[in-house]
Every structure is written in structure tokens, then in C-alpha cells.
N, C-alpha and C. Protein backbone atom coordinates (compact mmCIF):
# COMPACT_ATOMS: atom_id res chain seq x y z
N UNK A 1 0.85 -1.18 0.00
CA UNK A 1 0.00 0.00 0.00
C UNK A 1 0.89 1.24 0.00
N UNK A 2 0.81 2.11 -0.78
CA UNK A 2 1.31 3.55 -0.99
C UNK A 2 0.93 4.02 -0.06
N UNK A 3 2.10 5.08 0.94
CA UNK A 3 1.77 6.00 2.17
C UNK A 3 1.60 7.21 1.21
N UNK A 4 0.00 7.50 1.26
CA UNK A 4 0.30 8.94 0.85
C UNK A 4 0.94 10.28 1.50
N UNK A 5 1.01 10.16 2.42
CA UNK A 5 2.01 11.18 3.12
C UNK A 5 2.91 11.53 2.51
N UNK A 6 3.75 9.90 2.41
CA UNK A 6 5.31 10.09 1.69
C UNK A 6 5.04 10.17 0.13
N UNK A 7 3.94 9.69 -0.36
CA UNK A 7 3.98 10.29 -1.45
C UNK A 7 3.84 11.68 -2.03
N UNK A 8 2.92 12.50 -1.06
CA UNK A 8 2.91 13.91 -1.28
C UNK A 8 4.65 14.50 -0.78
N UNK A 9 4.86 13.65 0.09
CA UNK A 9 6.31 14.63 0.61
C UNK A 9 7.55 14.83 -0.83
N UNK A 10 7.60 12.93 -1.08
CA UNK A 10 8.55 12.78 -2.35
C UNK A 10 7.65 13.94 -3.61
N UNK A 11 7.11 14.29 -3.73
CA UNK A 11 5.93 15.10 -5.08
C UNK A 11 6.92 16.52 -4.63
N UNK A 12 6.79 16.99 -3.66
CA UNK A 12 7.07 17.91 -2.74
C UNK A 12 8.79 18.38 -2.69
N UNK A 13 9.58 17.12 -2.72
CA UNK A 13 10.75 17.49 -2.49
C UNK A 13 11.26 17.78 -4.30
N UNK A 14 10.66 17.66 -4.91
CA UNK A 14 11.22 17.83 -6.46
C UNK A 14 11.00 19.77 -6.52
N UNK A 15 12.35 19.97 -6.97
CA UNK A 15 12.22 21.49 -6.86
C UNK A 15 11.61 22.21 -8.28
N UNK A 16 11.34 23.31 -8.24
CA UNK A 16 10.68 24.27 -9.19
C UNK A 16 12.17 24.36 -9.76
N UNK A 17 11.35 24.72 -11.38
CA UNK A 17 12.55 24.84 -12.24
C UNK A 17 12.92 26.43 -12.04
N UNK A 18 14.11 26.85 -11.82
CA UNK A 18 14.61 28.19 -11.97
C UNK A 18 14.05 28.68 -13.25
N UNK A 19 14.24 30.34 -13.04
CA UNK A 19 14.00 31.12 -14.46
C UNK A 19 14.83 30.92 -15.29
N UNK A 20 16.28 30.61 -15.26
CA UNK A 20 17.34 30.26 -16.13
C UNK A 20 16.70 29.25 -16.98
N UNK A 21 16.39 28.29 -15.94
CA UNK A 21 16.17 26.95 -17.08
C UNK A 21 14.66 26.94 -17.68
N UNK A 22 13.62 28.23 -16.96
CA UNK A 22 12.74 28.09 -18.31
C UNK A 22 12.86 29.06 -19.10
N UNK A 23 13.92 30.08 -18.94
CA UNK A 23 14.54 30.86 -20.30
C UNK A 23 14.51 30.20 -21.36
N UNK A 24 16.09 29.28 -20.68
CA UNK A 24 16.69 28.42 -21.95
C UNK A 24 15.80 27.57 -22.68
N UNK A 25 14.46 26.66 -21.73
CA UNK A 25 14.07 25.62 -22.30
C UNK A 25 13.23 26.59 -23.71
N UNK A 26 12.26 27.80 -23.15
CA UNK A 26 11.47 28.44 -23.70
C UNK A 26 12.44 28.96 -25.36
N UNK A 27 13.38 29.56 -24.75
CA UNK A 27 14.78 30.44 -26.10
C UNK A 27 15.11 28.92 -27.48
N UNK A 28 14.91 27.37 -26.78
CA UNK A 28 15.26 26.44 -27.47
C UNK A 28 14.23 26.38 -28.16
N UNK A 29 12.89 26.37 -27.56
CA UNK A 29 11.21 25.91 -28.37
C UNK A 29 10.86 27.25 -29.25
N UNK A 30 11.08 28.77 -28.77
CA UNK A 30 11.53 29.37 -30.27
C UNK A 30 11.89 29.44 -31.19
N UNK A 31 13.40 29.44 -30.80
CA UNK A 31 14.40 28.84 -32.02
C UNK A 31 13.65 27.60 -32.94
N UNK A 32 13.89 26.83 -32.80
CA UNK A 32 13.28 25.43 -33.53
C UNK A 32 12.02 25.93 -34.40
N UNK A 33 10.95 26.44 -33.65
CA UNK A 33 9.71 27.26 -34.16
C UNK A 33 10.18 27.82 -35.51
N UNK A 34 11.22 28.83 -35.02
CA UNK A 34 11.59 30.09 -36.06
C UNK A 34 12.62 29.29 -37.21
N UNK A 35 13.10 28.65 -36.81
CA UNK A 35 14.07 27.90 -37.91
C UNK A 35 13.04 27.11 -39.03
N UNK A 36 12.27 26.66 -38.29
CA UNK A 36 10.88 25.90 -39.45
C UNK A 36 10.02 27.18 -39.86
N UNK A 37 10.35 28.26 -39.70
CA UNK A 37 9.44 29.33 -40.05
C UNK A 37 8.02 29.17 -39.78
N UNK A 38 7.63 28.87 -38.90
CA UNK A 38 6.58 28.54 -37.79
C UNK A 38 5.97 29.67 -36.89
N UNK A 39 4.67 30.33 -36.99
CA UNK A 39 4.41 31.10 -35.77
C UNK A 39 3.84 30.70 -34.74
N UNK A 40 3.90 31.58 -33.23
CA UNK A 40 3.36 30.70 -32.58
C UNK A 40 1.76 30.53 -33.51
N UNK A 41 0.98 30.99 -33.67
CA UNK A 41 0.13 30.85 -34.14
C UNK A 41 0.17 29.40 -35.05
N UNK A 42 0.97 29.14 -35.53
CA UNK A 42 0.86 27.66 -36.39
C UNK A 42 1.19 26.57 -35.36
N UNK A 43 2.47 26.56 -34.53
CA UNK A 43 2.49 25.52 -33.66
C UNK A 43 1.35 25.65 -32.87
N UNK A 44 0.49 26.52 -32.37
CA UNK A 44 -0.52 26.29 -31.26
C UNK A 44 -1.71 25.74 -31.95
N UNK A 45 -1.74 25.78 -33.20
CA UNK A 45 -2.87 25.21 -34.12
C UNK A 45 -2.32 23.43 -34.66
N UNK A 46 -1.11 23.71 -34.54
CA UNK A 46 -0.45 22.05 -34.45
C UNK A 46 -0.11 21.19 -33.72
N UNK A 47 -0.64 21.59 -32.23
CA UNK A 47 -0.25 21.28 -31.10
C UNK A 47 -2.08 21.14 -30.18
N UNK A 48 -2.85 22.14 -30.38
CA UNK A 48 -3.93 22.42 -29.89
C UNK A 48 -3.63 23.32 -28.41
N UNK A 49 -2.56 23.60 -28.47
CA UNK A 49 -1.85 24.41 -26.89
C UNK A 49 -2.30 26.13 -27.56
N UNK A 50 -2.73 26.85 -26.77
CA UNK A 50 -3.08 27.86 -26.98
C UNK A 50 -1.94 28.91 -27.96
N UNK A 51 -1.83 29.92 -28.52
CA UNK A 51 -1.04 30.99 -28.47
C UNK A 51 -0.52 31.51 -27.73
N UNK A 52 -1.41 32.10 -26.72
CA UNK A 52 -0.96 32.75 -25.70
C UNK A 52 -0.07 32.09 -24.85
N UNK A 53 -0.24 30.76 -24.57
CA UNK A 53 0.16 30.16 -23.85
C UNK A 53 1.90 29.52 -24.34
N UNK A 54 1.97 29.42 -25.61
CA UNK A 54 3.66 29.17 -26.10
C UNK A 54 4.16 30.07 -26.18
N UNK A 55 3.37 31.45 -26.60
CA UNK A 55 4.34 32.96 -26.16
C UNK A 55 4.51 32.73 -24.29
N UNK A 56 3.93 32.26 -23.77
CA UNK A 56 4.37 32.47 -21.93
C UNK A 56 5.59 31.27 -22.07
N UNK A 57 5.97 30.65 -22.56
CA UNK A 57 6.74 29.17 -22.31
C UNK A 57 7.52 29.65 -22.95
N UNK A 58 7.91 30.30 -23.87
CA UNK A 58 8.49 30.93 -24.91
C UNK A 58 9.34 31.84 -24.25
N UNK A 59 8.87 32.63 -23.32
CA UNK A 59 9.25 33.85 -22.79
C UNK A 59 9.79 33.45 -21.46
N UNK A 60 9.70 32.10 -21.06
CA UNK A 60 10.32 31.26 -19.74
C UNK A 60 9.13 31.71 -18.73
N UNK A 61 8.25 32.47 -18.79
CA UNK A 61 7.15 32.75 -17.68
C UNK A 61 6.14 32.15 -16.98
N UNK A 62 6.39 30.27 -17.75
CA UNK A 62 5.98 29.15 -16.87
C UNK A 62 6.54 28.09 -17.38
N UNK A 63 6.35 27.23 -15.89
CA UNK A 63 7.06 25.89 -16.19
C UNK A 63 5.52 24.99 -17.26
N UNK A 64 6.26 24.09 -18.20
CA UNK A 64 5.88 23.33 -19.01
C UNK A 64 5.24 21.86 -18.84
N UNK A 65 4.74 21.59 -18.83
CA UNK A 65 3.95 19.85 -18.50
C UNK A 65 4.73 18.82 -19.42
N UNK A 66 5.00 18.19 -18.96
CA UNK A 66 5.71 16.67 -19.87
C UNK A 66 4.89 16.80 -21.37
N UNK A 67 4.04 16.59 -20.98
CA UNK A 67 2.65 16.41 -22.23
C UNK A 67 2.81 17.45 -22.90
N UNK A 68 2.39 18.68 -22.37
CA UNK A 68 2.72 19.34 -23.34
C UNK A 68 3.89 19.83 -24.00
N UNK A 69 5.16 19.57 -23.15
CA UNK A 69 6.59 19.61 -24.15
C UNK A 69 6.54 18.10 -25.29
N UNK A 70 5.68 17.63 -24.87
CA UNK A 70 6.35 16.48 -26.13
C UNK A 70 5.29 16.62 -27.32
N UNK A 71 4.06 17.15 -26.89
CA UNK A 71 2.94 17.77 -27.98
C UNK A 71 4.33 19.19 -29.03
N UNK A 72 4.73 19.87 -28.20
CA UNK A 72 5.00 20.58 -28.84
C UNK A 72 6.42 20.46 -29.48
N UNK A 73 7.51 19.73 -28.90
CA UNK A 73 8.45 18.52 -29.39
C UNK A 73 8.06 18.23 -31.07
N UNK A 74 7.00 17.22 -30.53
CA UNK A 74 6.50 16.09 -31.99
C UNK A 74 6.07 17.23 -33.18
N UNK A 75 5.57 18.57 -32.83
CA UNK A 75 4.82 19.57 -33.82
C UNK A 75 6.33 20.06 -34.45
N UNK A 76 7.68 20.17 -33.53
CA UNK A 76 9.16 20.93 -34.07
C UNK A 76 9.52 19.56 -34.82
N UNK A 77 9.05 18.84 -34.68
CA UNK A 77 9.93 17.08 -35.43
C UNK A 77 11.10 16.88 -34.47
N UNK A 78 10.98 17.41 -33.66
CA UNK A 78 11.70 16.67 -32.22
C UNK A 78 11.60 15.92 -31.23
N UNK A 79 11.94 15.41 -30.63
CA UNK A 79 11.87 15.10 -29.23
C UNK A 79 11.92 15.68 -27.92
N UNK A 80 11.21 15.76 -27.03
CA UNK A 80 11.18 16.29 -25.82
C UNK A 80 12.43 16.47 -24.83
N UNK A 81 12.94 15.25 -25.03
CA UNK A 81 14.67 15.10 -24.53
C UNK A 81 15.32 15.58 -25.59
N UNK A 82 15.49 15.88 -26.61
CA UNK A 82 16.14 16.60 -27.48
C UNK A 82 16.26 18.11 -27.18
N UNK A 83 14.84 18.49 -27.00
CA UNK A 83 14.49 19.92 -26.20
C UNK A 83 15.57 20.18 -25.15
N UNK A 84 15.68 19.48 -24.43
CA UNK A 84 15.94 19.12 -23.03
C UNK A 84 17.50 19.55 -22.75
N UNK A 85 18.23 18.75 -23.97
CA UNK A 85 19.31 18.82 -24.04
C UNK A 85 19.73 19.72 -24.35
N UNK A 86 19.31 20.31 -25.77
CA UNK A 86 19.65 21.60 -26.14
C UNK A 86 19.39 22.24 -25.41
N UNK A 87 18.60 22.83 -24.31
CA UNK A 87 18.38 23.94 -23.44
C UNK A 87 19.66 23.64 -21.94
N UNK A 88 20.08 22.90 -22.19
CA UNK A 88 20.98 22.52 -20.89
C UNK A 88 20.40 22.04 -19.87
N UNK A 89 19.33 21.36 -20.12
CA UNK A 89 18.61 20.55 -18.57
C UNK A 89 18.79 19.30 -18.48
């Protein structure tokens, strides 16, 4: 049986990503965008992730969901760990 206690604690001890690293991750999912000559407007229509919302990820002004980095990954013809790497995380 799972202690949820310790499961909220372990959830808990995983830290927030710094602004550095959602600069970089955000400066990498641009780039890629802009190199395919892509606006956000086309990836958010190829992705179903808002506009507004890849200009904020874009701009490092929130952290990103698994799901949705690999939605938006698969829309660059990348991989999510590819992302990952290139941004230095």
C-alpha cells in the first residue's frame, strides 16, 4: 500500500525549475519554431496548446507539463529530450 504522506512529501521534495532553465528551455522551443518558419500561431494550431500560452513558455514565464513539451516537441519534429538537451537541462 502507498503512504500517501510520503507520497505527497517525495511530489514535494522535487524542486521548481529556476528562471534560467525556463529561459533556456522556452529560447530552445523558439528557435526550432523560427528555424521551421513557424508562428506561434501555427504551432498552437499544431499542437492544440493555446497561443498565448507558447508565447508564456516561450518567454520562460511558466514551467511546461511533460505532455505538453512532447505535444509541442512532436509539432518541431523533435523530441522532448532533445528539447531538453539543447536547453541545458
Amino acid at each position: 500500500m502507498v503512504d500517501s504522506k510520503a507520497a505527497a512529501s517525495d511530489a514535494s521534495a522535487v524542486p521548481e525549475p529556476t528562471e534560467t532553465q525556463l529561459l533556456a528551455l522556452g529560447s530552445t522551443i523558439g528557435r526550432h519554431r523560427a528555424e521551421l518558419g513557424l508562428t506561434q500561431e501555427d504551432l498552437a494550431g499544431a499542437t492544440g496548446i493555446t497561443r498565448n500560452y507558447i508565447g508564456i513558455v516561450e518567454r520562460g514565464e511558466a514551467a511546461i507539463t511533460v505532455p505538453r513539451l512532447s505535444l509541442i516537441a512532436t509539432a518541431l519534429g523533435t523530441t522532448a529530450a532533445a528539447l531538453l538537451q539543447e536547453a541545458g537541462l
